[in-house]
N, C-alpha and C. Protein backbone atom coordinates (compact mmCIF):
# COMPACT_ATOMS: atom_id res chain seq x y z
N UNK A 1 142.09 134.57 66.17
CA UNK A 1 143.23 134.06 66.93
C UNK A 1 143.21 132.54 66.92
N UNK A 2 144.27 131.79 66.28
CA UNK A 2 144.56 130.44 66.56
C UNK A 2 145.25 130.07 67.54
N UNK A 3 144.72 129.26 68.29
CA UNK A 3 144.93 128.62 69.58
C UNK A 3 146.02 127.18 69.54
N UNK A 4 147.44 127.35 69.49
CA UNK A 4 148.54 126.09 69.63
C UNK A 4 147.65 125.09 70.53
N UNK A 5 148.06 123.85 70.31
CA UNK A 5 147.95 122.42 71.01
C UNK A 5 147.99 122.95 72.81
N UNK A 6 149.01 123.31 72.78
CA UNK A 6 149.66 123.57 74.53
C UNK A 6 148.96 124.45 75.21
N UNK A 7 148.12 125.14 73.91
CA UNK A 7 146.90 125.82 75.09
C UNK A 7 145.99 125.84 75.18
N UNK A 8 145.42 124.68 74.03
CA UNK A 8 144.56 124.15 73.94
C UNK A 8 144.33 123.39 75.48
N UNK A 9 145.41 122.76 75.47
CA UNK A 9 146.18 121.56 76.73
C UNK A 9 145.77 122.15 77.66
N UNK A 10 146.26 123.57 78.13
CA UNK A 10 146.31 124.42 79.20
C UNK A 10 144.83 124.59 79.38
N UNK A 11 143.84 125.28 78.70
CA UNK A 11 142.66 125.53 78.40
C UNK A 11 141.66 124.45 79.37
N UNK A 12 142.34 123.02 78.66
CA UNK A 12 141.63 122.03 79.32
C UNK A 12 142.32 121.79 80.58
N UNK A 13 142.90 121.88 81.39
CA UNK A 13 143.35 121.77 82.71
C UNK A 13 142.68 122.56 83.69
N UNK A 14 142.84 123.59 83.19
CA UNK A 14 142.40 125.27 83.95
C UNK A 14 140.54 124.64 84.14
N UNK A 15 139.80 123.82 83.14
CA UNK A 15 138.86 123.80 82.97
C UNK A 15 138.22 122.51 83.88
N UNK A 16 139.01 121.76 83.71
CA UNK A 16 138.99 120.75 84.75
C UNK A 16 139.57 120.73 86.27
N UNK A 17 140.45 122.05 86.63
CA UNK A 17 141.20 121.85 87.91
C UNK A 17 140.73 123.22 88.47
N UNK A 18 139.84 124.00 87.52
CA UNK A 18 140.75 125.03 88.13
C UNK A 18 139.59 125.74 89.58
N UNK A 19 140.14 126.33 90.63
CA UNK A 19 141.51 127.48 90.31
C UNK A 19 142.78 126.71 90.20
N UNK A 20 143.75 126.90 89.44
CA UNK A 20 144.98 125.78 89.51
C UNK A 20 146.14 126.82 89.28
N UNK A 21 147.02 126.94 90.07
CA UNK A 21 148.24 127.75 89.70
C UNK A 21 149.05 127.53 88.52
N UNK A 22 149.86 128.59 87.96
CA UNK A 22 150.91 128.15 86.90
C UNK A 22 151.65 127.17 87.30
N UNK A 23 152.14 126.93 88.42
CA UNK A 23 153.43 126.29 88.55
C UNK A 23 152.73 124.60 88.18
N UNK A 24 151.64 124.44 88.93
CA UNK A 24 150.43 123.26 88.86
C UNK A 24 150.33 122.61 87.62
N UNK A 25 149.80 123.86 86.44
CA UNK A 25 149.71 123.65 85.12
C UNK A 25 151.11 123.16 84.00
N UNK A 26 152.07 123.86 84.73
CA UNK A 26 153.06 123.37 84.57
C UNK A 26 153.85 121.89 84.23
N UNK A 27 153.72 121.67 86.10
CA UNK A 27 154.28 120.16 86.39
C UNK A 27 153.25 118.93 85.87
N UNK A 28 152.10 119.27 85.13
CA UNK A 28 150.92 118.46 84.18
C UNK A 28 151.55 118.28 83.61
N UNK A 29 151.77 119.65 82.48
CA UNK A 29 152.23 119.34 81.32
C UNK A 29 154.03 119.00 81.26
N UNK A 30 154.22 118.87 82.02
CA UNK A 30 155.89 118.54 81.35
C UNK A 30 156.67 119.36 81.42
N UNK A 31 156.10 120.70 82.06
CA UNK A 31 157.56 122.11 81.38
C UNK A 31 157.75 123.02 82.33
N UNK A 32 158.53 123.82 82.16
CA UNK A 32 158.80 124.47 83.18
C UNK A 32 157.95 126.09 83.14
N UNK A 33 157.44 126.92 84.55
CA UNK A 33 156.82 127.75 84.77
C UNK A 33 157.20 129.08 83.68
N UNK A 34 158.46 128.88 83.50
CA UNK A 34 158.95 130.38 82.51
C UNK A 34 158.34 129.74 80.84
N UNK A 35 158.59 128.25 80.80
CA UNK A 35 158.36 128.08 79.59
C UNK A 35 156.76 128.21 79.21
N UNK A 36 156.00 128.13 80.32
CA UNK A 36 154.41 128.50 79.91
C UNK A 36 154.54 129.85 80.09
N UNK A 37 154.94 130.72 80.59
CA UNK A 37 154.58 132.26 80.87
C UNK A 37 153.97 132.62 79.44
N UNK A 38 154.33 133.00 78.34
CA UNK A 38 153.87 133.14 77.37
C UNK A 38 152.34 132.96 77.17
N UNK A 39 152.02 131.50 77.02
CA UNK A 39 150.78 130.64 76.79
C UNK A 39 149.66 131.57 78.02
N UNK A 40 150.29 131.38 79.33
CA UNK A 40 149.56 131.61 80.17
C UNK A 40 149.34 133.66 79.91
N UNK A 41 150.08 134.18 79.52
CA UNK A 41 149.74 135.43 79.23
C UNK A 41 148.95 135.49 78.28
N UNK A 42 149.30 135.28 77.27
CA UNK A 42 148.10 135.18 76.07
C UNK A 42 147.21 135.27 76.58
N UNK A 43 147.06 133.99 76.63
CA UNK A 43 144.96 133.23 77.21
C UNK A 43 144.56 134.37 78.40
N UNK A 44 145.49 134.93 78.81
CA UNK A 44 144.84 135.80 79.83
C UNK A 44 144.41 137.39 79.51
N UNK A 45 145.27 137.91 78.84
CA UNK A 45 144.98 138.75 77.61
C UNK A 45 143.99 138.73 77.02
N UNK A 46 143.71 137.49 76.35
CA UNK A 46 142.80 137.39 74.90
C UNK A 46 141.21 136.95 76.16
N UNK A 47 141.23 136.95 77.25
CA UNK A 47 140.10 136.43 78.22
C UNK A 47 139.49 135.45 78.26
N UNK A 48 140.55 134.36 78.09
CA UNK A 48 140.14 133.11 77.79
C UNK A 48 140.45 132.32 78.86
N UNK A 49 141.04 132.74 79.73
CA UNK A 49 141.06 132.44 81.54
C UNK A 49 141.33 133.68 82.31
N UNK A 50 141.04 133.17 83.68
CA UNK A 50 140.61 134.74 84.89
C UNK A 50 142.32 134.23 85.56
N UNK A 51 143.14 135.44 85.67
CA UNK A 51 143.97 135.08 86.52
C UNK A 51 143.43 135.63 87.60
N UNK A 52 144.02 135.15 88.64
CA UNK A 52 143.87 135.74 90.10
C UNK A 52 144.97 135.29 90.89
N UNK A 53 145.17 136.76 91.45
CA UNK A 53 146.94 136.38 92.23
C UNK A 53 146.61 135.60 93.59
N UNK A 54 147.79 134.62 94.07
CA UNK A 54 147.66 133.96 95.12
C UNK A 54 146.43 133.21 95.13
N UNK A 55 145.85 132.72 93.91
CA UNK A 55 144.38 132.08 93.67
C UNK A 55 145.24 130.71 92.47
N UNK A 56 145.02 131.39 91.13
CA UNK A 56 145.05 130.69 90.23
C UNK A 56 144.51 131.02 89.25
N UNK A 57 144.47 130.27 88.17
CA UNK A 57 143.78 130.66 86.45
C UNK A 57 142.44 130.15 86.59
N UNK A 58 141.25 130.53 86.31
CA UNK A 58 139.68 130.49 86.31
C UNK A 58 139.50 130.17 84.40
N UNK A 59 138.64 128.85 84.40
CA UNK A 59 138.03 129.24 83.05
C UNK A 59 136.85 129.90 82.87
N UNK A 60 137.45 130.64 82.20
CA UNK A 60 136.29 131.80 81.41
C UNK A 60 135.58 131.23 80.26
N UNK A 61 134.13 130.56 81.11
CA UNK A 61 133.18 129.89 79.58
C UNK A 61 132.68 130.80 78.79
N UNK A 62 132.39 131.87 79.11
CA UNK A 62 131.46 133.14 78.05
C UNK A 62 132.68 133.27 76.98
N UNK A 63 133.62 133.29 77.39
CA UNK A 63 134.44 133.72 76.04
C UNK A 63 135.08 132.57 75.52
N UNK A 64 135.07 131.37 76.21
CA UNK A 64 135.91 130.42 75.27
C UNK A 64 134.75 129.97 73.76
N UNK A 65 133.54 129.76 74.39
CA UNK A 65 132.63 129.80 73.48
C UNK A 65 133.17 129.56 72.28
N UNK A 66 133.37 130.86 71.59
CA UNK A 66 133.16 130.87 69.88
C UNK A 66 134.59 129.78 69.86
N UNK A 67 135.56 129.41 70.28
CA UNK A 67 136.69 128.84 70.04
C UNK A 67 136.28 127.38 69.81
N UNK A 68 135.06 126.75 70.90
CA UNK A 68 134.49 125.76 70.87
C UNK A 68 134.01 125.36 69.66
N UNK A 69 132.95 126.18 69.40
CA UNK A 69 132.39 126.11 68.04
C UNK A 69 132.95 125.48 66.65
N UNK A 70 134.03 126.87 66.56
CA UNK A 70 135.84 126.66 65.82
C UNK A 70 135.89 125.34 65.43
N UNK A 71 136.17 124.74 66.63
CA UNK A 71 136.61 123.35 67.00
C UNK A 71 135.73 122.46 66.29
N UNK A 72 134.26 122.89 66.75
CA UNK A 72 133.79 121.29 66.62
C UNK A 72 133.95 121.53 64.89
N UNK A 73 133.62 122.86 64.23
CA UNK A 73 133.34 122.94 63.05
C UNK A 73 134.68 122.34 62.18
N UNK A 74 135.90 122.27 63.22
CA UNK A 74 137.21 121.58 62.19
C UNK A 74 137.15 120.21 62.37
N UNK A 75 136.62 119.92 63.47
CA UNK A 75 136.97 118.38 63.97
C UNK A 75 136.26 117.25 62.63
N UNK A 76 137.28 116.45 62.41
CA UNK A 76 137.41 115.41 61.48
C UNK A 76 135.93 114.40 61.85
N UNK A 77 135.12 113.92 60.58
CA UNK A 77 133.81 113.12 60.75
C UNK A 77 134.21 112.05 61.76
N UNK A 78 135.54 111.41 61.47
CA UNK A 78 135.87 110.17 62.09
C UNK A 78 135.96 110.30 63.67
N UNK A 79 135.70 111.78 64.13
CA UNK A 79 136.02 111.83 65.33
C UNK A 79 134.94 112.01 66.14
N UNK A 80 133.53 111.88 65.60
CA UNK A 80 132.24 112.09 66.02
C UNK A 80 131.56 111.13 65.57
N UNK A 81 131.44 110.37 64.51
CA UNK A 81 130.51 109.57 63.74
C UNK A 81 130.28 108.23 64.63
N UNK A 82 128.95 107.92 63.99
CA UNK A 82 128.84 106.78 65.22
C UNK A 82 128.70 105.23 64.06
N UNK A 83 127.86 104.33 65.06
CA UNK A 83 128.27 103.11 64.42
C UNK A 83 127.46 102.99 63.65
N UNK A 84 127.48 102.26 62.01
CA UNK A 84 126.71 102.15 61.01
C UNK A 84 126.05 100.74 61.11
N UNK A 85 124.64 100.72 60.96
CA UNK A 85 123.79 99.54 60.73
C UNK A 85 124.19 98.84 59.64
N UNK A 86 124.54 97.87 59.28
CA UNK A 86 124.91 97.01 57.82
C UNK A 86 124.29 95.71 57.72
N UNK A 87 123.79 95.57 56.66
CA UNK A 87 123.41 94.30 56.27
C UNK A 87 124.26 93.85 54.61
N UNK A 88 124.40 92.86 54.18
CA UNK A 88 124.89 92.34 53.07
C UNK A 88 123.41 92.45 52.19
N UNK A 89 124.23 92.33 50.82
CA UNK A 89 122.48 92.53 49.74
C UNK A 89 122.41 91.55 49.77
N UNK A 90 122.81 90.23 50.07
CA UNK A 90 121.85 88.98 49.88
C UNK A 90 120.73 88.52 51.65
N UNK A 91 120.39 89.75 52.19
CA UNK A 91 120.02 89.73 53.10
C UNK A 91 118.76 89.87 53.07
N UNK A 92 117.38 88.87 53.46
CA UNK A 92 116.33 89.34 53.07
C UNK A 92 115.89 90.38 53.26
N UNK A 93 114.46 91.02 53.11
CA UNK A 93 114.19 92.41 53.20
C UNK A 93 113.55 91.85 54.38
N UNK A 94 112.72 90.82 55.36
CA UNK A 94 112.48 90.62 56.41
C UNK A 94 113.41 90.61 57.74
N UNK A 95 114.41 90.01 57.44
CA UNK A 95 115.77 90.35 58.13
C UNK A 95 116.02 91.56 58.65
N UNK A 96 116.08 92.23 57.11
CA UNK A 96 116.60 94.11 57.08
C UNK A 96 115.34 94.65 57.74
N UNK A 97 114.33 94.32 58.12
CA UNK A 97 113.49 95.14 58.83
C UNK A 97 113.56 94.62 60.32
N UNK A 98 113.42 93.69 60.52
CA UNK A 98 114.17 92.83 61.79
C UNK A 98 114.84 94.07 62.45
N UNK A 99 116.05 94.45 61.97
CA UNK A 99 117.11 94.40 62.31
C UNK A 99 117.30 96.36 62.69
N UNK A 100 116.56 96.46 61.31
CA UNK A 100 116.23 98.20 61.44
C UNK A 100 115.21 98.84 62.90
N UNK A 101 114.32 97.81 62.92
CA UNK A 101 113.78 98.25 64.23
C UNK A 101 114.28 97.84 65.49
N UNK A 102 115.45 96.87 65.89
CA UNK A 102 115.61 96.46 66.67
C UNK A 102 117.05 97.43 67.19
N UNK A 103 117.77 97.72 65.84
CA UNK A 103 118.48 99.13 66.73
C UNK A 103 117.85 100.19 66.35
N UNK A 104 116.65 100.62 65.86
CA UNK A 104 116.19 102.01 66.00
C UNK A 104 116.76 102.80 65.09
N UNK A 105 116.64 102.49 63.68
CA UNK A 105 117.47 103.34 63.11
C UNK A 105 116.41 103.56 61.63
N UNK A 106 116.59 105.14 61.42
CA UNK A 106 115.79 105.22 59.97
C UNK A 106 116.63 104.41 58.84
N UNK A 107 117.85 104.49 58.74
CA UNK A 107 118.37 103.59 57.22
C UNK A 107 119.17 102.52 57.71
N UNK A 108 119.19 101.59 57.21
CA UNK A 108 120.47 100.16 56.75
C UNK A 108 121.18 100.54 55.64
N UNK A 109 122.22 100.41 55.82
CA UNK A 109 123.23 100.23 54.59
C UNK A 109 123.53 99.25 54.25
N UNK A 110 124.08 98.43 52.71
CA UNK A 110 123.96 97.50 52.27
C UNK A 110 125.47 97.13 51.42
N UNK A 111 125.76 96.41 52.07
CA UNK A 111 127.34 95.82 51.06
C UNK A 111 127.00 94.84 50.97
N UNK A 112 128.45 94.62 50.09
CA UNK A 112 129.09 93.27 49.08
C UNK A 112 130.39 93.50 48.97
N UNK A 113 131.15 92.28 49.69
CA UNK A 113 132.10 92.37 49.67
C UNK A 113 133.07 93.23 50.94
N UNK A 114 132.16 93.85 51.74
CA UNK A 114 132.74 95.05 52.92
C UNK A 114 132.72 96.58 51.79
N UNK A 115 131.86 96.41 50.90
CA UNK A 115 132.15 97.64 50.24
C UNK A 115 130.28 98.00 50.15
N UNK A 116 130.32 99.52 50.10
CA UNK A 116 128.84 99.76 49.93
C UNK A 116 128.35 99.91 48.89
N UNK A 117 127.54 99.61 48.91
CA UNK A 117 126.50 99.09 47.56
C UNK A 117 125.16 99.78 47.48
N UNK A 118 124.53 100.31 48.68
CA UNK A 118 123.49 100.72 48.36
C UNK A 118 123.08 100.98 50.36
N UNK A 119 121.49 101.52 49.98
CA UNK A 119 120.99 101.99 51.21
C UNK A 119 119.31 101.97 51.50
N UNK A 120 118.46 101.26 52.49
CA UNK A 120 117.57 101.27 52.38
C UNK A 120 116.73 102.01 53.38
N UNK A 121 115.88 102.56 53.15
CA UNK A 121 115.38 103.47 54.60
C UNK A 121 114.27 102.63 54.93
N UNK A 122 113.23 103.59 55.68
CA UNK A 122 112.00 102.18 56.32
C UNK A 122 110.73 102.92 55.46
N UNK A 123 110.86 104.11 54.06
CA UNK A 123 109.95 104.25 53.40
C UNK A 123 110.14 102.82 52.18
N UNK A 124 111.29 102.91 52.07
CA UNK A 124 111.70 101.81 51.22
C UNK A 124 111.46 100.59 51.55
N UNK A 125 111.03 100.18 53.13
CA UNK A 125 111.05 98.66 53.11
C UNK A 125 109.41 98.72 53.37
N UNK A 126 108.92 99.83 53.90
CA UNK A 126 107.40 99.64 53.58
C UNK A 126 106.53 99.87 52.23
N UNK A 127 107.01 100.40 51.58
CA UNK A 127 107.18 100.14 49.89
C UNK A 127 106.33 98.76 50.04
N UNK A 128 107.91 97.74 49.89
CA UNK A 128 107.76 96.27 49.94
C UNK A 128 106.96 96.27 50.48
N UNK A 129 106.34 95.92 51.75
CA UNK A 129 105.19 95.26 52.48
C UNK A 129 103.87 95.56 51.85
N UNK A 130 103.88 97.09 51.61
CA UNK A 130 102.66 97.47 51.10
C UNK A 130 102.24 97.00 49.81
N UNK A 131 103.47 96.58 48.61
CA UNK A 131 103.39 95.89 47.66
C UNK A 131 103.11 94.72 47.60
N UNK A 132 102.63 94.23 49.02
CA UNK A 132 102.77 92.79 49.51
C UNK A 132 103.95 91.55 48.29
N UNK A 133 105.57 92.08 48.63
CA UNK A 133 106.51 91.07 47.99
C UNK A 133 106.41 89.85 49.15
N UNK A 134 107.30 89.29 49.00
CA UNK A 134 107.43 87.99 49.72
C UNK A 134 108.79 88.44 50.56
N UNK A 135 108.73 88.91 51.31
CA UNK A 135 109.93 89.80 51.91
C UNK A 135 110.65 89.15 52.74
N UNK A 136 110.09 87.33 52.64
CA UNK A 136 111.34 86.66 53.62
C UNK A 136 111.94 86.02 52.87
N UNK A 137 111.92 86.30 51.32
CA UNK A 137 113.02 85.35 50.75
C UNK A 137 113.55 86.59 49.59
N UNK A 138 113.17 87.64 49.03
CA UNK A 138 113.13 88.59 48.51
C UNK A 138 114.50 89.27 49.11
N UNK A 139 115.84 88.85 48.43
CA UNK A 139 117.07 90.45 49.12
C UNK A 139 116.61 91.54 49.35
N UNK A 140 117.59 92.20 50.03
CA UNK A 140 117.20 93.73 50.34
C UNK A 140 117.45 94.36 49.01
N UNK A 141 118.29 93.84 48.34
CA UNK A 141 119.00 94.40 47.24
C UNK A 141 117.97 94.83 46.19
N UNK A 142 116.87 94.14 46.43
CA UNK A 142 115.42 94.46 45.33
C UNK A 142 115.13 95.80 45.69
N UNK A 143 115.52 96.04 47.23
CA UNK A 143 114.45 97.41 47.38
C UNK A 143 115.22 98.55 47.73
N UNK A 144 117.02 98.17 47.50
CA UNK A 144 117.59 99.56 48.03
C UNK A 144 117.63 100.60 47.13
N UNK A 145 118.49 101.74 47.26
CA UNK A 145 118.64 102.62 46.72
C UNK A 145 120.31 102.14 46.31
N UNK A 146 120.56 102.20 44.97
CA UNK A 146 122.28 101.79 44.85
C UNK A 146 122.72 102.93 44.74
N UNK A 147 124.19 102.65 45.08
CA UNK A 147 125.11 103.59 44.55
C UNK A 147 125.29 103.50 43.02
N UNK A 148 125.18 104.83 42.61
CA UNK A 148 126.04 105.78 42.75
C UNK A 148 124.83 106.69 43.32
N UNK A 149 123.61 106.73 43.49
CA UNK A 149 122.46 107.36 43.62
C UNK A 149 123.03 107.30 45.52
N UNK A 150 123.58 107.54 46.24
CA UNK A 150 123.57 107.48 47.56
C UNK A 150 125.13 108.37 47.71
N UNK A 151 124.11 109.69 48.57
CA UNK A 151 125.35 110.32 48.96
C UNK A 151 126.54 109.95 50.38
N UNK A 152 127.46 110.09 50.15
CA UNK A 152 128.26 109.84 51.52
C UNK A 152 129.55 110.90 51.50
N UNK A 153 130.11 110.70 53.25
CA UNK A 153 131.13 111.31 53.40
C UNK A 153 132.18 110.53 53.51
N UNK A 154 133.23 111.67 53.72
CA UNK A 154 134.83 110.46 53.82
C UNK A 154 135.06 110.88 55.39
N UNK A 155 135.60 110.00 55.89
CA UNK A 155 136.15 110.18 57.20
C UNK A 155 136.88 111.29 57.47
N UNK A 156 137.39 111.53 56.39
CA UNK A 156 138.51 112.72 56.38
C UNK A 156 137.83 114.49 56.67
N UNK A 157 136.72 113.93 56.13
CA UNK A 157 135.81 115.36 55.95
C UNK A 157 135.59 116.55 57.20
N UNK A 158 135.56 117.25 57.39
CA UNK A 158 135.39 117.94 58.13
C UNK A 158 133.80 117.85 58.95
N UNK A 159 133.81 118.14 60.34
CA UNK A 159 131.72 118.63 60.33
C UNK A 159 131.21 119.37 59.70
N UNK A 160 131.80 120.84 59.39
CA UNK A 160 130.99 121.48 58.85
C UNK A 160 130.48 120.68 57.15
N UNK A 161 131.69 120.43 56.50
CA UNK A 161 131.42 120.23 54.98
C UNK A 161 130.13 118.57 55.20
N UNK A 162 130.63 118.12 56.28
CA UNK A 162 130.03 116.68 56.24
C UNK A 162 127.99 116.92 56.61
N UNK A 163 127.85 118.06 57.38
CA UNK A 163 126.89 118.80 58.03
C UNK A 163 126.36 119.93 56.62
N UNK A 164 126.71 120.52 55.85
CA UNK A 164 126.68 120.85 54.94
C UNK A 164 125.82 119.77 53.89
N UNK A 165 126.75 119.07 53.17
CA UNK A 165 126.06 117.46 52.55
C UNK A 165 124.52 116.87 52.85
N UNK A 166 124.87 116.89 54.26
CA UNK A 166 123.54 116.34 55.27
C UNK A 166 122.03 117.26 54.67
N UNK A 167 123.12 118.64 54.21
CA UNK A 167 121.63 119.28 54.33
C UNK A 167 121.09 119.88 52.72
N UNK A 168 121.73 119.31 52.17
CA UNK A 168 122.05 120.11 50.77
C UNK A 168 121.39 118.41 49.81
N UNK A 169 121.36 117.11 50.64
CA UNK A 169 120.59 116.09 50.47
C UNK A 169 119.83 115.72 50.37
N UNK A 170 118.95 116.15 52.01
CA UNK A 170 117.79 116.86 52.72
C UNK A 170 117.56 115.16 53.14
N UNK A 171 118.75 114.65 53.69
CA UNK A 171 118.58 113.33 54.27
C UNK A 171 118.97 113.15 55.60
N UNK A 172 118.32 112.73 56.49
CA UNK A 172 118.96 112.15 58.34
C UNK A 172 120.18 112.01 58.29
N UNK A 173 120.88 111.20 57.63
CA UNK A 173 122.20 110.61 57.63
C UNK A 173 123.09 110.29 56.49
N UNK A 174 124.21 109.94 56.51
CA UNK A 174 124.94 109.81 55.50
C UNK A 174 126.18 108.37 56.41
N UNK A 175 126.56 107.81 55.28
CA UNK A 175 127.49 106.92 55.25
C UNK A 175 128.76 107.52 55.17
N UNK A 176 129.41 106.99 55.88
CA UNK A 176 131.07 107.87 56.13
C UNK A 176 132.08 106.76 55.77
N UNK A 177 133.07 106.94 54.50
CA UNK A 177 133.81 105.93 53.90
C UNK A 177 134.58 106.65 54.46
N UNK A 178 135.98 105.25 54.17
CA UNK A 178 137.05 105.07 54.85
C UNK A 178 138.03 106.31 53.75
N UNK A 179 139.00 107.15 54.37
CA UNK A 179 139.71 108.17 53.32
C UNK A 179 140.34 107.85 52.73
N UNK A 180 141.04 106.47 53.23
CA UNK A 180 141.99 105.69 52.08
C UNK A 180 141.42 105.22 50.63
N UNK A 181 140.21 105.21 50.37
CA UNK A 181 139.73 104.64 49.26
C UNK A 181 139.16 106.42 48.62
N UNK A 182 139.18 107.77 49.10
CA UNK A 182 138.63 108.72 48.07
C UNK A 182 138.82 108.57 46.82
N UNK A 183 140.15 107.98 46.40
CA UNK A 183 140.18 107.94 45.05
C UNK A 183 139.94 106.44 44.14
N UNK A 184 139.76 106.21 44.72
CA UNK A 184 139.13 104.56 44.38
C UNK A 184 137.94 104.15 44.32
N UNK A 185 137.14 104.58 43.39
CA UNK A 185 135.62 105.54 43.34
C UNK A 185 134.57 103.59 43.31
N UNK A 186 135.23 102.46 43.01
CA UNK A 186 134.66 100.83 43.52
C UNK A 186 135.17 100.89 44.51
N UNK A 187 135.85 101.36 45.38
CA UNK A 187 136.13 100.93 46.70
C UNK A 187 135.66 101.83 47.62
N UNK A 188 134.24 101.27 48.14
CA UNK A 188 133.76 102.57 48.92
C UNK A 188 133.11 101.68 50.39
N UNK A 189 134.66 101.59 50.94
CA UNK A 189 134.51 100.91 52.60
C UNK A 189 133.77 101.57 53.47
N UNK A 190 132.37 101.24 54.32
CA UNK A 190 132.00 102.01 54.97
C UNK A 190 132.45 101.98 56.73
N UNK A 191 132.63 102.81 57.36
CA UNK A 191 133.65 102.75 58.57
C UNK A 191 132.03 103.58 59.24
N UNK A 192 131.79 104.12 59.37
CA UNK A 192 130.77 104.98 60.40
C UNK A 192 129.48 105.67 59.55
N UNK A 193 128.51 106.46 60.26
CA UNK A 193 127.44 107.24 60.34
C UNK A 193 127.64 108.35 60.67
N UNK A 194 127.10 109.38 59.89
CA UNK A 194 127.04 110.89 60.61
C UNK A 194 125.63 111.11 59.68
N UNK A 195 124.77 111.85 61.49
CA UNK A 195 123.66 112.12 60.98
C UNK A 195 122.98 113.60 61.91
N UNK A 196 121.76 113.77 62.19
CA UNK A 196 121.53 114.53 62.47
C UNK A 196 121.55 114.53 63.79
N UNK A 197 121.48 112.92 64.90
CA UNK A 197 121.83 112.74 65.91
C UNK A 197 122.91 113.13 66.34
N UNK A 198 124.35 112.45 65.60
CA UNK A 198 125.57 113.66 65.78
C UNK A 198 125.81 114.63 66.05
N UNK A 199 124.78 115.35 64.95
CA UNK A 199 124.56 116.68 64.98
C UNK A 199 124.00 117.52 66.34
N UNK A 200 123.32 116.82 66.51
CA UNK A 200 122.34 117.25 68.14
C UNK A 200 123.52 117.22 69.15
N UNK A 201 124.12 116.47 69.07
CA UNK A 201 125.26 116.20 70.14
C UNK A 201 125.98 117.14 70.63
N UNK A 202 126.62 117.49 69.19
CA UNK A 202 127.49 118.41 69.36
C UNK A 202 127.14 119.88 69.86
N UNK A 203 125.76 120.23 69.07
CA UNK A 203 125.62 121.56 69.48
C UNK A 203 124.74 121.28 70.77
N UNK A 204 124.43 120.12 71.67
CA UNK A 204 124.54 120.00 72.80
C UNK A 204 125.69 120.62 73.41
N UNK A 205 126.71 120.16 73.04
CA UNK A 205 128.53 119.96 74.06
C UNK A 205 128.69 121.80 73.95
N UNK A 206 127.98 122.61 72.97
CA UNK A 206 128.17 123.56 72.63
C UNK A 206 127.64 124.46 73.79
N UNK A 207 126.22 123.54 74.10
CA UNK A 207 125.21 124.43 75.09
C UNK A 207 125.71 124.50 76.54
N UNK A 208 126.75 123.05 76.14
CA UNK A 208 127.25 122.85 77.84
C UNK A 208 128.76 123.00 77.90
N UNK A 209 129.38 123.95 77.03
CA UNK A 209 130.19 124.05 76.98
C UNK A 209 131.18 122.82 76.70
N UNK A 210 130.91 121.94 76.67
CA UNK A 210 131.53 120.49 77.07
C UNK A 210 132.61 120.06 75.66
N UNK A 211 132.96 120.83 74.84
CA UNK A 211 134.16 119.77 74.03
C UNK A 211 135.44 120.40 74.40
């Protein structure tokens, strides 16, 4: 069963207000009580809210469940992904470690130009150290991994396919380009992160019912 916008809408009201009457749910959304009757039968039918007369509509979490899931598994990368660490390749590799431990992150990504170029993790920058380079004047660019050797997603991508990638890599994270450039295979703008933290998130919101 696919679930319209408006009851999606409804879904989330009932979930936030409820017990909340039709007429209630109604004057929220904009419309009139006959024009939800429908919506509100459905969802009550399919047990995806408790009616109760002279009460109101109850959300029913045991069964909205799998719908949740649904959801997060369609919801677009761009709508979960978080913020990407970046450094430029003329950035030393002392810098890029600087910078990697100071937000806590296993990889840096590396452009030129606002476009990505490559990616370094912290096996890669201890590489360097252990090679004892000169790592405060030495680019990062000596020690990343370039593209085309670096997988990423498009914003456009879905979680599952983007969550899929993640694992079919066997890497923490991935770089999430902008969708306007898919076919513009030198133009690879990076806009966000999706990683396994993401990942935790969501099937958090899952445990708590919460998207």
């Amino acid at each position: 069963m696919e679930l319209s916008k408006r009851q999606k809408e409804i879904i989330d009201i009932i979930k936030e207000k409820e017990p909340i009457t039709g007429e209630k749910i109604a004057a929220l959304l904009g419309f009139s009580r006959s024009t939800l009757r429908p919506d509100l039968s459905l969802l009550t039918l399919s047990g995806l809210v408790i009616a109760k007369p002279k009460v109101g509509y109850f959300y029913n979490a045991h069964k909205v469940e799998p719908f949740i899931i649904k959801d997060i598994k369609e919801k677009k990368v761009e709508e979960v992904m978080s913020v990407p660490v970046i450094v430029t390749s003329d950035t030393s590799i002392q810098d890029t470690v600087i910078k990697m431990f100071l937000e806590d992150v296993g990889s840096v990504y590396i452009t030129e130009n606002q476009q990505l170029v490559g990616l370094v993790s912290r096996k890669d920058l201890l590489k360097t150290v252990i090679g004892k380079m000169n790592v405060e004047e030495i680019p990062v660019s000596m020690a990343m991994t370039r593209v085309p050797n670096v997988a990423y997603v498009f914003s456009s991508d879905s979680v599952e396919v983007a969550t899929k990638k993640l694992l079919e890599h066997e890497v923490d994270s991935l770089p999430v380009i902008e969708s306007n450039n898919e076919d513009k295979i030198n133009q690879l703008k990076i806009v966000g992160k999706f990683s396994k933290t993401v990942i935790s998130r969501l099937f958090l919101a899952i445990i708590k019912n919460d998207i």
